[in-house]
PDB file of N, CA and C in Angstrom:
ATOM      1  N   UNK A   1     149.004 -61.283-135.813  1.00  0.00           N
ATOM      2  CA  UNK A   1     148.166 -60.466-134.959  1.00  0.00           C
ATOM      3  C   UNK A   1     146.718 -60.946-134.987  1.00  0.00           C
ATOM      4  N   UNK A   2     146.430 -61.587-135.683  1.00  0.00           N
ATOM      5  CA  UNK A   2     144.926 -62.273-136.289  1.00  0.00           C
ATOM      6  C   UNK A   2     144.274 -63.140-135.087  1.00  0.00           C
ATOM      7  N   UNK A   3     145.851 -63.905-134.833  1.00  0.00           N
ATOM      8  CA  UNK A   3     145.135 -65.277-133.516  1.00  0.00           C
ATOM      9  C   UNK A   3     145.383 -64.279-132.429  1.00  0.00           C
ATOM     10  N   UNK A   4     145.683 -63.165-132.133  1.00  0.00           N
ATOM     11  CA  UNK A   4     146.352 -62.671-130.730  1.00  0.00           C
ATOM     12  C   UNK A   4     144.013 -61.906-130.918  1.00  0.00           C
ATOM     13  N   UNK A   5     144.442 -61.016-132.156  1.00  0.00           N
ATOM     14  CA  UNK A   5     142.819 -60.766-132.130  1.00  0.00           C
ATOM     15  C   UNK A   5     141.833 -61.543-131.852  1.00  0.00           C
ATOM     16  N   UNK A   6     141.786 -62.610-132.632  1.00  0.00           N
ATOM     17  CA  UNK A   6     140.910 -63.836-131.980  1.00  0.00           C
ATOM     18  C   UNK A   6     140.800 -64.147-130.699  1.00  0.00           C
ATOM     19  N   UNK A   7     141.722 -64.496-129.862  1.00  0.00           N
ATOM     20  CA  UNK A   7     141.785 -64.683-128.855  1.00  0.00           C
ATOM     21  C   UNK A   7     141.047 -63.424-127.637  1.00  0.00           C
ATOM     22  N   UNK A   8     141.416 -62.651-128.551  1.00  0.00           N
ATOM     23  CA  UNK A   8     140.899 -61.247-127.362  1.00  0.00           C
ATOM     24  C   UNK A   8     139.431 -61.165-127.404  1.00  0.00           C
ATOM     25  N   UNK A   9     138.716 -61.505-128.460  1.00  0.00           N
ATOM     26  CA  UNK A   9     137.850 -61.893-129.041  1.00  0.00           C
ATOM     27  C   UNK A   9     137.087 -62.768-128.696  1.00  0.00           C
ATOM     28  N   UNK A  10     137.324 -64.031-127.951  1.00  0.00           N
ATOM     29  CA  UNK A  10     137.544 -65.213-127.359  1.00  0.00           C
ATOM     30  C   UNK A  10     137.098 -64.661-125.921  1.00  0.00           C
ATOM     31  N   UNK A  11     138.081 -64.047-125.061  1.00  0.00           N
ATOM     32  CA  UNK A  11     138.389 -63.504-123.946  1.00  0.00           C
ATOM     33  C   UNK A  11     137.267 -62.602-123.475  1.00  0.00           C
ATOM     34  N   UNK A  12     136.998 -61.845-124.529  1.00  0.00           N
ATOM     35  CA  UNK A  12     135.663 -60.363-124.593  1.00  0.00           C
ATOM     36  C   UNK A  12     134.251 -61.367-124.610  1.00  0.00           C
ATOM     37  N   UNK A  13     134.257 -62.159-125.171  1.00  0.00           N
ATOM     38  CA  UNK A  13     132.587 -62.923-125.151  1.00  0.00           C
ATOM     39  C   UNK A  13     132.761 -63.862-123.870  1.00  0.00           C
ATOM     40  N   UNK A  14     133.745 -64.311-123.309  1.00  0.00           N
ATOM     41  CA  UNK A  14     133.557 -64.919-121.849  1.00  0.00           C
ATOM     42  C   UNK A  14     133.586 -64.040-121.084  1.00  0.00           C
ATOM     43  N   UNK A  15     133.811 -62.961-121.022  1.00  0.00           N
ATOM     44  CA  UNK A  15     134.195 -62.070-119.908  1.00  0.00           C
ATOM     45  C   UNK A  15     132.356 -61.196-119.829  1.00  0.00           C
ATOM     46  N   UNK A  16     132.104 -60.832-120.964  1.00  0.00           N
ATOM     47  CA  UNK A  16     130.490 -60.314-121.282  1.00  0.00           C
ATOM     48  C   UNK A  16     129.562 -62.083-120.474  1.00  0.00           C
ATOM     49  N   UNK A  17     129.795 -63.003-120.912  1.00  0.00           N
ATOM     50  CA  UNK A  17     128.959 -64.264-120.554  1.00  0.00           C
ATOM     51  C   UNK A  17     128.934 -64.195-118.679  1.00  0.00           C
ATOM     52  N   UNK A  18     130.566 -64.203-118.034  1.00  0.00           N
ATOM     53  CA  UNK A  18     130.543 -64.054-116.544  1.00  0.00           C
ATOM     54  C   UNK A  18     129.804 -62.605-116.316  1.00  0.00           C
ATOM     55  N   UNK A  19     129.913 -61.456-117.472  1.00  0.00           N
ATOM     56  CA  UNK A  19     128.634 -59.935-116.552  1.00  0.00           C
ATOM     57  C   UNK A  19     127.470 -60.742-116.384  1.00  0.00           C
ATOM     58  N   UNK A  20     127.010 -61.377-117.602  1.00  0.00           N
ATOM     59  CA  UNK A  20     125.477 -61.629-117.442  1.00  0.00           C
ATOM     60  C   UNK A  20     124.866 -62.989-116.424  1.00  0.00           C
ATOM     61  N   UNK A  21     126.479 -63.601-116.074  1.00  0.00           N
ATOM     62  CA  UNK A  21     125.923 -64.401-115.026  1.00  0.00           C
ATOM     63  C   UNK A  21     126.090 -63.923-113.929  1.00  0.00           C
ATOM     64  N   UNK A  22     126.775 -62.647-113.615  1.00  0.00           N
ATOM     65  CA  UNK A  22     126.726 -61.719-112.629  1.00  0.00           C
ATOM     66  C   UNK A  22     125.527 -60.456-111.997  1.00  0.00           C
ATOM     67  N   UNK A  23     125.253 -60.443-113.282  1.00  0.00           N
ATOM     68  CA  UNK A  23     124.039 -59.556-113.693  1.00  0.00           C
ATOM     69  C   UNK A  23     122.655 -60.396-113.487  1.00  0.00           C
ATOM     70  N   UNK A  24     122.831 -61.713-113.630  1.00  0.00           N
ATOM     71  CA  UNK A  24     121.641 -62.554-113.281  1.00  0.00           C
ATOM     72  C   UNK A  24     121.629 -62.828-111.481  1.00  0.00           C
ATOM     73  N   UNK A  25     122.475 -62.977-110.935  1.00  0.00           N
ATOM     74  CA  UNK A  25     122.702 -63.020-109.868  1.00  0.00           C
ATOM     75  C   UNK A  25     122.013 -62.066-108.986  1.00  0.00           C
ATOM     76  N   UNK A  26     122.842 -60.960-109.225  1.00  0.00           N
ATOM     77  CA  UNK A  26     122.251 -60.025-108.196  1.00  0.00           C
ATOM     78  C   UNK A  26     120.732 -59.070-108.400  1.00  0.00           C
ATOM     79  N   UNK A  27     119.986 -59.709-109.418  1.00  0.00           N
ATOM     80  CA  UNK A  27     118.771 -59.133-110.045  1.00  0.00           C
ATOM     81  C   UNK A  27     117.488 -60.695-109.747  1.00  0.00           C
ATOM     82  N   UNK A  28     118.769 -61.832-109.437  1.00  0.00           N
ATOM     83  CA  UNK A  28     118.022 -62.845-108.394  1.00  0.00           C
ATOM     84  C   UNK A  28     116.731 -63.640-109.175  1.00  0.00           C
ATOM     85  N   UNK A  29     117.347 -63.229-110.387  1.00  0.00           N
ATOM     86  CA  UNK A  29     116.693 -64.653-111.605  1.00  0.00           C
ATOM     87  C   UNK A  29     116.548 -65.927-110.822  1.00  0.00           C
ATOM     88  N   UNK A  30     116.849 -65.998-109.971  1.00  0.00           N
ATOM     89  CA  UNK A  30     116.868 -67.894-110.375  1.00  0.00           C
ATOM     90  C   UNK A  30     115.727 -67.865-108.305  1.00  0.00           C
ATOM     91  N   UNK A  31     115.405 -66.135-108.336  1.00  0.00           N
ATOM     92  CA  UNK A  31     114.655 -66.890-106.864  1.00  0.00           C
ATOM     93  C   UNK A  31     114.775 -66.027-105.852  1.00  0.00           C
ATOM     94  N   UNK A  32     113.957 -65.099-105.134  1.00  0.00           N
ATOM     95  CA  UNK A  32     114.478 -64.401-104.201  1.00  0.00           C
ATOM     96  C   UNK A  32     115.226 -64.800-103.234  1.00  0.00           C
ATOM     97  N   UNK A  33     115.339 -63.542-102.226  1.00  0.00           N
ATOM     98  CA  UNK A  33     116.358 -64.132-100.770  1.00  0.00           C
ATOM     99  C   UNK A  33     115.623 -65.517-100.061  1.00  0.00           C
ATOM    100  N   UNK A  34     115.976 -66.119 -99.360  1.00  0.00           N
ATOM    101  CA  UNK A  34     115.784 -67.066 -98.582  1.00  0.00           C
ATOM    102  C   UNK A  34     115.008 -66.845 -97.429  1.00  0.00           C
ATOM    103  N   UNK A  35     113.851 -67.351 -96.905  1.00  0.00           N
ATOM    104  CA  UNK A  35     113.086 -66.531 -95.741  1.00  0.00           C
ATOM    105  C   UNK A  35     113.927 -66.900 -94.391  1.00  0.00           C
ATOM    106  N   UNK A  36     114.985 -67.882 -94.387  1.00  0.00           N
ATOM    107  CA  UNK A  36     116.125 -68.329 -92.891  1.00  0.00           C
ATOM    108  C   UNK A  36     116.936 -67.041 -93.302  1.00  0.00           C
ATOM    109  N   UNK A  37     116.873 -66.536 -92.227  1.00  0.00           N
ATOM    110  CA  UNK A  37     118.017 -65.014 -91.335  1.00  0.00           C
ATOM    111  C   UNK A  37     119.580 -66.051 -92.100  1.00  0.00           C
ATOM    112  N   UNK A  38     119.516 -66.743 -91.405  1.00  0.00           N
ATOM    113  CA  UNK A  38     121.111 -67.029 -91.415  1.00  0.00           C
ATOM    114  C   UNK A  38     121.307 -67.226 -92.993  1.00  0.00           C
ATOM    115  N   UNK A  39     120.385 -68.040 -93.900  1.00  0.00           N
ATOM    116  CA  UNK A  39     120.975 -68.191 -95.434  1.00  0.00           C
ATOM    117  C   UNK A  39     120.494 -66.897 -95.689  1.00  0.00           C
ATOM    118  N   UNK A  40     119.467 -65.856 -95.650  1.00  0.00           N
ATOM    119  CA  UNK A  40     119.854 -64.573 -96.178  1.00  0.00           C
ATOM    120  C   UNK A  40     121.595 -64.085 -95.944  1.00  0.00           C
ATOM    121  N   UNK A  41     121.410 -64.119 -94.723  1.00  0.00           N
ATOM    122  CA  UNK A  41     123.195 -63.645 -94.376  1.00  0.00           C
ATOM    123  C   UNK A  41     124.169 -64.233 -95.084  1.00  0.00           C
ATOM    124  N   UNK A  42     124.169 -65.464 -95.571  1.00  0.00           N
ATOM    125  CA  UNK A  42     125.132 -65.920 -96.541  1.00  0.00           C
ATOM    126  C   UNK A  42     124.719 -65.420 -97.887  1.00  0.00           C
ATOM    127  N   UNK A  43     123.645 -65.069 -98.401  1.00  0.00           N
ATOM    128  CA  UNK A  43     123.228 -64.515 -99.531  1.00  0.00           C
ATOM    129  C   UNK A  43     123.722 -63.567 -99.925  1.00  0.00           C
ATOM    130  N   UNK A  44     123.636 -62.734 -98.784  1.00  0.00           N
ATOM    131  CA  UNK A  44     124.145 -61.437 -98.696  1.00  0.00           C
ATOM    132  C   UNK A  44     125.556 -61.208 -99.102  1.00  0.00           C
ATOM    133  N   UNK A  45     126.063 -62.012 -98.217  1.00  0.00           N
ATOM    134  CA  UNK A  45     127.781 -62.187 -98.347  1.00  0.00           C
ATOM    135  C   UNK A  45     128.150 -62.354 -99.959  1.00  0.00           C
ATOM    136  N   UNK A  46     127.470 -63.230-100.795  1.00  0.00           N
ATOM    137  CA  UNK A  46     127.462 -64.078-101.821  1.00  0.00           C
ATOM    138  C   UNK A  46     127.347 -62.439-102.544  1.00  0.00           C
ATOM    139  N   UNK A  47     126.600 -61.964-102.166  1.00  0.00           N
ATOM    140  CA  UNK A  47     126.517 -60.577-103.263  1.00  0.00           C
ATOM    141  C   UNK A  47     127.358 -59.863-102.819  1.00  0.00           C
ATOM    142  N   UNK A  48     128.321 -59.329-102.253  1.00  0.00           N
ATOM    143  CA  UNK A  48     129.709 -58.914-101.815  1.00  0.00           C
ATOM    144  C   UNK A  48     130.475 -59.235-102.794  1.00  0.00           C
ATOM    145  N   UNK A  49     130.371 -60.282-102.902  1.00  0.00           N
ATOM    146  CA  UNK A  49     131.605 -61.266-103.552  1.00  0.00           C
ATOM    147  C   UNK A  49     131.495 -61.118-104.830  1.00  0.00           C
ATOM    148  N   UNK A  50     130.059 -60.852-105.784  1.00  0.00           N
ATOM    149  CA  UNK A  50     130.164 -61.155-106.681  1.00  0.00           C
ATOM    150  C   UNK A  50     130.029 -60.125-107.421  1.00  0.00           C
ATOM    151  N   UNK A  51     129.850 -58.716-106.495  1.00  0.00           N
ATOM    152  CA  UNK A  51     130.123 -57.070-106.800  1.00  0.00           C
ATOM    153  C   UNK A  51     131.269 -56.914-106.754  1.00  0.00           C
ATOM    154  N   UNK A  52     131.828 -57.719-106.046  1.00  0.00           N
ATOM    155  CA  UNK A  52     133.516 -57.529-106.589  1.00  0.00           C
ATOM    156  C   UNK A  52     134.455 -57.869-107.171  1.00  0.00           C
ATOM    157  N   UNK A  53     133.475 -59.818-108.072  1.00  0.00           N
ATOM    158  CA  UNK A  53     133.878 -60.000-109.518  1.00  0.00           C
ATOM    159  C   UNK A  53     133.346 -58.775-110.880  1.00  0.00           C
ATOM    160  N   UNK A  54     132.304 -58.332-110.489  1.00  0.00           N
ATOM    161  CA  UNK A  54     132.007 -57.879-111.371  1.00  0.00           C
ATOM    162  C   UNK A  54     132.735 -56.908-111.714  1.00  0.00           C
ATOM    163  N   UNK A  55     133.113 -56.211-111.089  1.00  0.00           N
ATOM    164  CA  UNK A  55     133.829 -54.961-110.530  1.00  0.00           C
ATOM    165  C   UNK A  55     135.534 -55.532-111.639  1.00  0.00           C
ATOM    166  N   UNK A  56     135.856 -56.307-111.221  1.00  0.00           N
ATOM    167  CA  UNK A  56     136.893 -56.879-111.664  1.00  0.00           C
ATOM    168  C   UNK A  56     137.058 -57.728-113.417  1.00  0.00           C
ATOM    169  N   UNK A  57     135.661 -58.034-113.461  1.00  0.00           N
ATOM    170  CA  UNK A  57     135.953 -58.584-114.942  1.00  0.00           C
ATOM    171  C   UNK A  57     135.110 -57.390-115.822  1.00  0.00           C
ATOM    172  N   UNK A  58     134.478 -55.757-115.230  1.00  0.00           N
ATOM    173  CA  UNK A  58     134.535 -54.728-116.198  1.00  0.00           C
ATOM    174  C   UNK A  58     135.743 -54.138-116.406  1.00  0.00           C
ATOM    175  N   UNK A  59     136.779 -54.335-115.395  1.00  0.00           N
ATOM    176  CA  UNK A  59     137.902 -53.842-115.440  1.00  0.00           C
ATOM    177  C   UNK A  59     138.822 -54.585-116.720  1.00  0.00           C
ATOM    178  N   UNK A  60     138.999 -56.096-116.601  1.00  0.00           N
ATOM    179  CA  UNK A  60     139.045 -56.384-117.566  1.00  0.00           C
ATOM    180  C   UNK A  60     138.654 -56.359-119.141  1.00  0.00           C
ATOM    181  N   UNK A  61     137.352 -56.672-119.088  1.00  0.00           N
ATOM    182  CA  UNK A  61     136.522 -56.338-120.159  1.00  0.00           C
ATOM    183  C   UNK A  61     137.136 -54.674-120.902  1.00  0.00           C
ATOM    184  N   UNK A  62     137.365 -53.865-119.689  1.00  0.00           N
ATOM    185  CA  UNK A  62     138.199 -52.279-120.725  1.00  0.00           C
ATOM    186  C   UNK A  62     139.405 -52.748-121.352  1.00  0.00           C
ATOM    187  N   UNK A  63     139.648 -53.414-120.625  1.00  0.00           N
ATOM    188  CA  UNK A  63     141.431 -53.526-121.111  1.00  0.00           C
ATOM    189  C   UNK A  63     141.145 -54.301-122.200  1.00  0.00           C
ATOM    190  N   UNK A  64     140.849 -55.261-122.387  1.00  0.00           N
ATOM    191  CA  UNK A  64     140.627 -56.138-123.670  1.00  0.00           C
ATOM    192  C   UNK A  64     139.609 -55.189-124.590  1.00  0.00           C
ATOM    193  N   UNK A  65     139.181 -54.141-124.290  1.00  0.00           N
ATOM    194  CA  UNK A  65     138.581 -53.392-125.771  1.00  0.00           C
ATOM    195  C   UNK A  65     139.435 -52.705-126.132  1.00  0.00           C
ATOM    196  N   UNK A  66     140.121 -52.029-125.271  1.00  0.00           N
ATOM    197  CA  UNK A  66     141.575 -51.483-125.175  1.00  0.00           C
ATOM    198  C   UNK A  66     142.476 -51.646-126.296  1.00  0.00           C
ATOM    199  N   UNK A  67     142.214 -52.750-125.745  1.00  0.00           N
ATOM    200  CA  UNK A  67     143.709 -54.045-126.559  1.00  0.00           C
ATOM    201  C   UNK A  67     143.110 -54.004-128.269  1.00  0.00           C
ATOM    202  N   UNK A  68     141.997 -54.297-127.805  1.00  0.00           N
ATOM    203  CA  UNK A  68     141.490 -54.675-129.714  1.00  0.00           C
ATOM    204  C   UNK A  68     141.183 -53.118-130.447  1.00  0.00           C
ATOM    205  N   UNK A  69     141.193 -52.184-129.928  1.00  0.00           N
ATOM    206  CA  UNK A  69     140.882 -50.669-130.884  1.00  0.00           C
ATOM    207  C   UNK A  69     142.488 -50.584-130.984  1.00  0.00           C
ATOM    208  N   UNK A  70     143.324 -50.927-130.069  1.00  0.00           N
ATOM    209  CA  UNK A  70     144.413 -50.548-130.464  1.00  0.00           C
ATOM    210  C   UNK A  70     145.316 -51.617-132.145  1.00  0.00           C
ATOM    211  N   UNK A  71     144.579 -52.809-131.861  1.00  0.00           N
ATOM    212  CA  UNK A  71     145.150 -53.506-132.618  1.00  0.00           C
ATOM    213  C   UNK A  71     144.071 -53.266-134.049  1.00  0.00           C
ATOM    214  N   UNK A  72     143.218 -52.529-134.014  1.00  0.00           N
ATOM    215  CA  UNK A  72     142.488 -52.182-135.506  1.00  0.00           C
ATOM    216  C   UNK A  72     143.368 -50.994-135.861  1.00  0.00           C
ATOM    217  N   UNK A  73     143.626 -50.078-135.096  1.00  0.00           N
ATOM    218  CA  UNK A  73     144.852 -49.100-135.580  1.00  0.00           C
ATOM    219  C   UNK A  73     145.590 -49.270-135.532  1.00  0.00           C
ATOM    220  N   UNK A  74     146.492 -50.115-135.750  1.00  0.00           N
ATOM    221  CA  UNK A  74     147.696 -51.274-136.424  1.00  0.00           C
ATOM    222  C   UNK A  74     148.750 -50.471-135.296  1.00  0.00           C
ATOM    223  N   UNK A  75     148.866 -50.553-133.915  1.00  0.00           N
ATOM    224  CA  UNK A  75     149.156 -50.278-133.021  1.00  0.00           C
ATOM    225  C   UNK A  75     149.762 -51.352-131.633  1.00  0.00           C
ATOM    226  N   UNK A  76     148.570 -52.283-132.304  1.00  0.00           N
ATOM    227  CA  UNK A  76     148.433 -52.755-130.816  1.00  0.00           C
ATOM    228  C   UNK A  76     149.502 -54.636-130.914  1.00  0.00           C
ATOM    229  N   UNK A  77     150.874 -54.398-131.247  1.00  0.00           N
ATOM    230  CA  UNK A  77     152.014 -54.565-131.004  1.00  0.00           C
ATOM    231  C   UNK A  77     153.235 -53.541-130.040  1.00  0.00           C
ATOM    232  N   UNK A  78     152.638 -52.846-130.452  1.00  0.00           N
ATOM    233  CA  UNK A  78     153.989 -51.592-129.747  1.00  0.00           C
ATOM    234  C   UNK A  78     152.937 -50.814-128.316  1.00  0.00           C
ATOM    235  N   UNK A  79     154.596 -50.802-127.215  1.00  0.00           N
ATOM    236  CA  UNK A  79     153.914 -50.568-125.988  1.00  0.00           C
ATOM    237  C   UNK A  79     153.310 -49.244-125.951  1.00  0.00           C
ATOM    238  N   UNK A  80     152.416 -48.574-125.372  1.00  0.00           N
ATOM    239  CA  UNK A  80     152.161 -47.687-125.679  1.00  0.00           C
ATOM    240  C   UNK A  80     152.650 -46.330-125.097  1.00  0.00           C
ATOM    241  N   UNK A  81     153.490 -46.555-123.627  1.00  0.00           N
ATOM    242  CA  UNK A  81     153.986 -46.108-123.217  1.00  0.00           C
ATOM    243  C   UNK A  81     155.649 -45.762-123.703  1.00  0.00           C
ATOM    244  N   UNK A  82     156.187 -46.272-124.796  1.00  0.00           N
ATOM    245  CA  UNK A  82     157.244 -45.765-124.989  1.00  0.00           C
ATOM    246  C   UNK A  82     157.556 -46.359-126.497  1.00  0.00           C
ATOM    247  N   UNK A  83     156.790 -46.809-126.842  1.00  0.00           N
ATOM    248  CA  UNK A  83     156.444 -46.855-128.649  1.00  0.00           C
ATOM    249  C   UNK A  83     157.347 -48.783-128.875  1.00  0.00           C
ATOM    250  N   UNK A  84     158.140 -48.864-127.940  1.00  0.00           N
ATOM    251  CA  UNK A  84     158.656 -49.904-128.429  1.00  0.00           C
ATOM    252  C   UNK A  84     157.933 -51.223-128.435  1.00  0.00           C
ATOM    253  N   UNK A  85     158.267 -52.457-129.559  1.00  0.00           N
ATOM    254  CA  UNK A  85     157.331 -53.505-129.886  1.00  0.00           C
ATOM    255  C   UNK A  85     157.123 -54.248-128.393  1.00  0.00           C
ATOM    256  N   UNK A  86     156.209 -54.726-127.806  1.00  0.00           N
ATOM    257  CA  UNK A  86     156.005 -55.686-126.941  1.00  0.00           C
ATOM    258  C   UNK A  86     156.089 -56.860-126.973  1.00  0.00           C
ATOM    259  N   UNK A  87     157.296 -57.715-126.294  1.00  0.00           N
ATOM    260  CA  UNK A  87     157.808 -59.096-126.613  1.00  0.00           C
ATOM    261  C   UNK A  87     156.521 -60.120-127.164  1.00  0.00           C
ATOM    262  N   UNK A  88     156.242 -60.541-127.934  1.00  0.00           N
ATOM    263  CA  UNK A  88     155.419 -61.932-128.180  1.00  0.00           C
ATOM    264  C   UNK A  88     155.245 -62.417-127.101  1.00  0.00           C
ATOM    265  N   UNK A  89     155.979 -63.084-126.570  1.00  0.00           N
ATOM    266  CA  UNK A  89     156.244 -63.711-125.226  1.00  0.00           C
ATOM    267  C   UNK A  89     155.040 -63.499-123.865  1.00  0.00           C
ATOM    268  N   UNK A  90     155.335 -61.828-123.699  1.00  0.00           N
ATOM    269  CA  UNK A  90     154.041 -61.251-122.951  1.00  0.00           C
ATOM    270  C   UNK A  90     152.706 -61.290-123.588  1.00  0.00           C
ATOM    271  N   UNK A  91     152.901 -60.643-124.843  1.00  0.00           N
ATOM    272  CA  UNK A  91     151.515 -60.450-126.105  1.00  0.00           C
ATOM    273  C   UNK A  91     150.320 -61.987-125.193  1.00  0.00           C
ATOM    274  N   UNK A  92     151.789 -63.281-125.510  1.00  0.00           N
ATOM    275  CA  UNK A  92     150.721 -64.361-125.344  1.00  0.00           C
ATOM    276  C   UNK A  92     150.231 -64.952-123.967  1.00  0.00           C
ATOM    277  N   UNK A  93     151.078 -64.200-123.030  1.00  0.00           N
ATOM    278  CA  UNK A  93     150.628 -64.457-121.761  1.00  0.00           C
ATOM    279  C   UNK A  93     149.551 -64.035-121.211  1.00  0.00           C
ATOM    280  N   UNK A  94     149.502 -62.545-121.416  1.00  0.00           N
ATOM    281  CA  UNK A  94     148.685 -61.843-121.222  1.00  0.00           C
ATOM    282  C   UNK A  94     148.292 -60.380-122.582  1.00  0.00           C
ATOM    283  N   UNK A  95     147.206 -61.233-123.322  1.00  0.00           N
ATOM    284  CA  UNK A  95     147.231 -61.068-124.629  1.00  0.00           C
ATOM    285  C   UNK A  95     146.285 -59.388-124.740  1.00  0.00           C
ATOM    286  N   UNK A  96     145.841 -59.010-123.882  1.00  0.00           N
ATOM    287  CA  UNK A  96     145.374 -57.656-123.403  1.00  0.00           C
ATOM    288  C   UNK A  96     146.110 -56.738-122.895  1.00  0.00           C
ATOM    289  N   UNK A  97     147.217 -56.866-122.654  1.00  0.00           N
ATOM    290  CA  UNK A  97     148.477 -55.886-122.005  1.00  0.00           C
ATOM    291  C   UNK A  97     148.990 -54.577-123.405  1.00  0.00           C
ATOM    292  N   UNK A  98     149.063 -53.859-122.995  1.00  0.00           N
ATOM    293  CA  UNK A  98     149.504 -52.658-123.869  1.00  0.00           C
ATOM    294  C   UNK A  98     150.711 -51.729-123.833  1.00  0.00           C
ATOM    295  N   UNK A  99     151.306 -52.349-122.396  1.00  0.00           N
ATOM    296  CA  UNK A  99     152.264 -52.295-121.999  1.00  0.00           C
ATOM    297  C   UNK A  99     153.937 -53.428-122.254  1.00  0.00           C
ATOM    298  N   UNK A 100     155.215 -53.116-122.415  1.00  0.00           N
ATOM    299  CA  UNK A 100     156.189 -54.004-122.649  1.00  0.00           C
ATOM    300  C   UNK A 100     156.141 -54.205-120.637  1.00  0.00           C
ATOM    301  N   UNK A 101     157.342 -54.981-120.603  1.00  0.00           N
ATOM    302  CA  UNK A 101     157.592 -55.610-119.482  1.00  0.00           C
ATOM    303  C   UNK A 101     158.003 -54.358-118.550  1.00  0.00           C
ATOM    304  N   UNK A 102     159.287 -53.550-119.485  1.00  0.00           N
ATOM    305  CA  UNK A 102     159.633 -52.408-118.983  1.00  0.00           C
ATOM    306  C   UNK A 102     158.925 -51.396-118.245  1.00  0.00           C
ATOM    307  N   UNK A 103     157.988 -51.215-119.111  1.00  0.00           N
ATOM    308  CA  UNK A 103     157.171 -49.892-119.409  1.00  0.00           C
ATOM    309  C   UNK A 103     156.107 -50.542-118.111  1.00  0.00           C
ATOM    310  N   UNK A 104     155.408 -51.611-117.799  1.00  0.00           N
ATOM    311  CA  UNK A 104     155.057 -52.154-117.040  1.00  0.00           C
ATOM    312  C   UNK A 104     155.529 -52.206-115.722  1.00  0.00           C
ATOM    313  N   UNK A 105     156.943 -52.470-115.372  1.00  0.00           N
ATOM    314  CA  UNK A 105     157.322 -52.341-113.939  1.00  0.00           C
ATOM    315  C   UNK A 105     157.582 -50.973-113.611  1.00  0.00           C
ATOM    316  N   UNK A 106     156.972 -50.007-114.372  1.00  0.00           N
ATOM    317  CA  UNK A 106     157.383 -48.743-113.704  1.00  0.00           C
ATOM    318  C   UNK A 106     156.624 -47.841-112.792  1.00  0.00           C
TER     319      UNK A 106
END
């Protein structure tokens, strides 16, 4: 469970590194909008896009804290939805899942 922790571990400091290059982005560190209409308009777009990574790797980012409080309360092997162990197999695919395969397609 040590390397599955590590890894989540691993996973949680890249996932915090893409907020803050997300977070640098739309707070426009590196330069305001563009004074051309048309590259504002792609700018614009560009911040769409990247409100809806962000959006997507806090979502992640829960699940992988998720994953690791469950695995400090010597838990976070077994699905949580129906107590039974979660194949290795998945554990390493997708090493943030808290769910078995079962318990998952439902």
């Amino acid at each position: 469970m040590t390397d599955r922790k590590s890894e989540l571990e691993a996973l949680k400091a890249d996932v915090q590194a893409r907020l803050n290059r997300y977070h640098a982005h739309q707070n426009r560190e590196d330069g305001a909008l563009d004074k051309d209409f048309e590259e504002q308009a792609t700018q614009t777009q560009n911040d769409e896009v990247v409100d809806s990574l962000e959006s997507e790797a806090r979502a992640e980012l829960a699940q992988i804290e998720h994953a690791l409080e469950r695995i400090n309360n010597g838990v976070g092997d077994e699905c949580e939805s129906c107590g039974e162990d979660i194949d290795p197999r998945r554990l390493q695919v997708l090493p943030y899942t808290t769910l078995c395969v079962d318990c998952a397609g439902d």
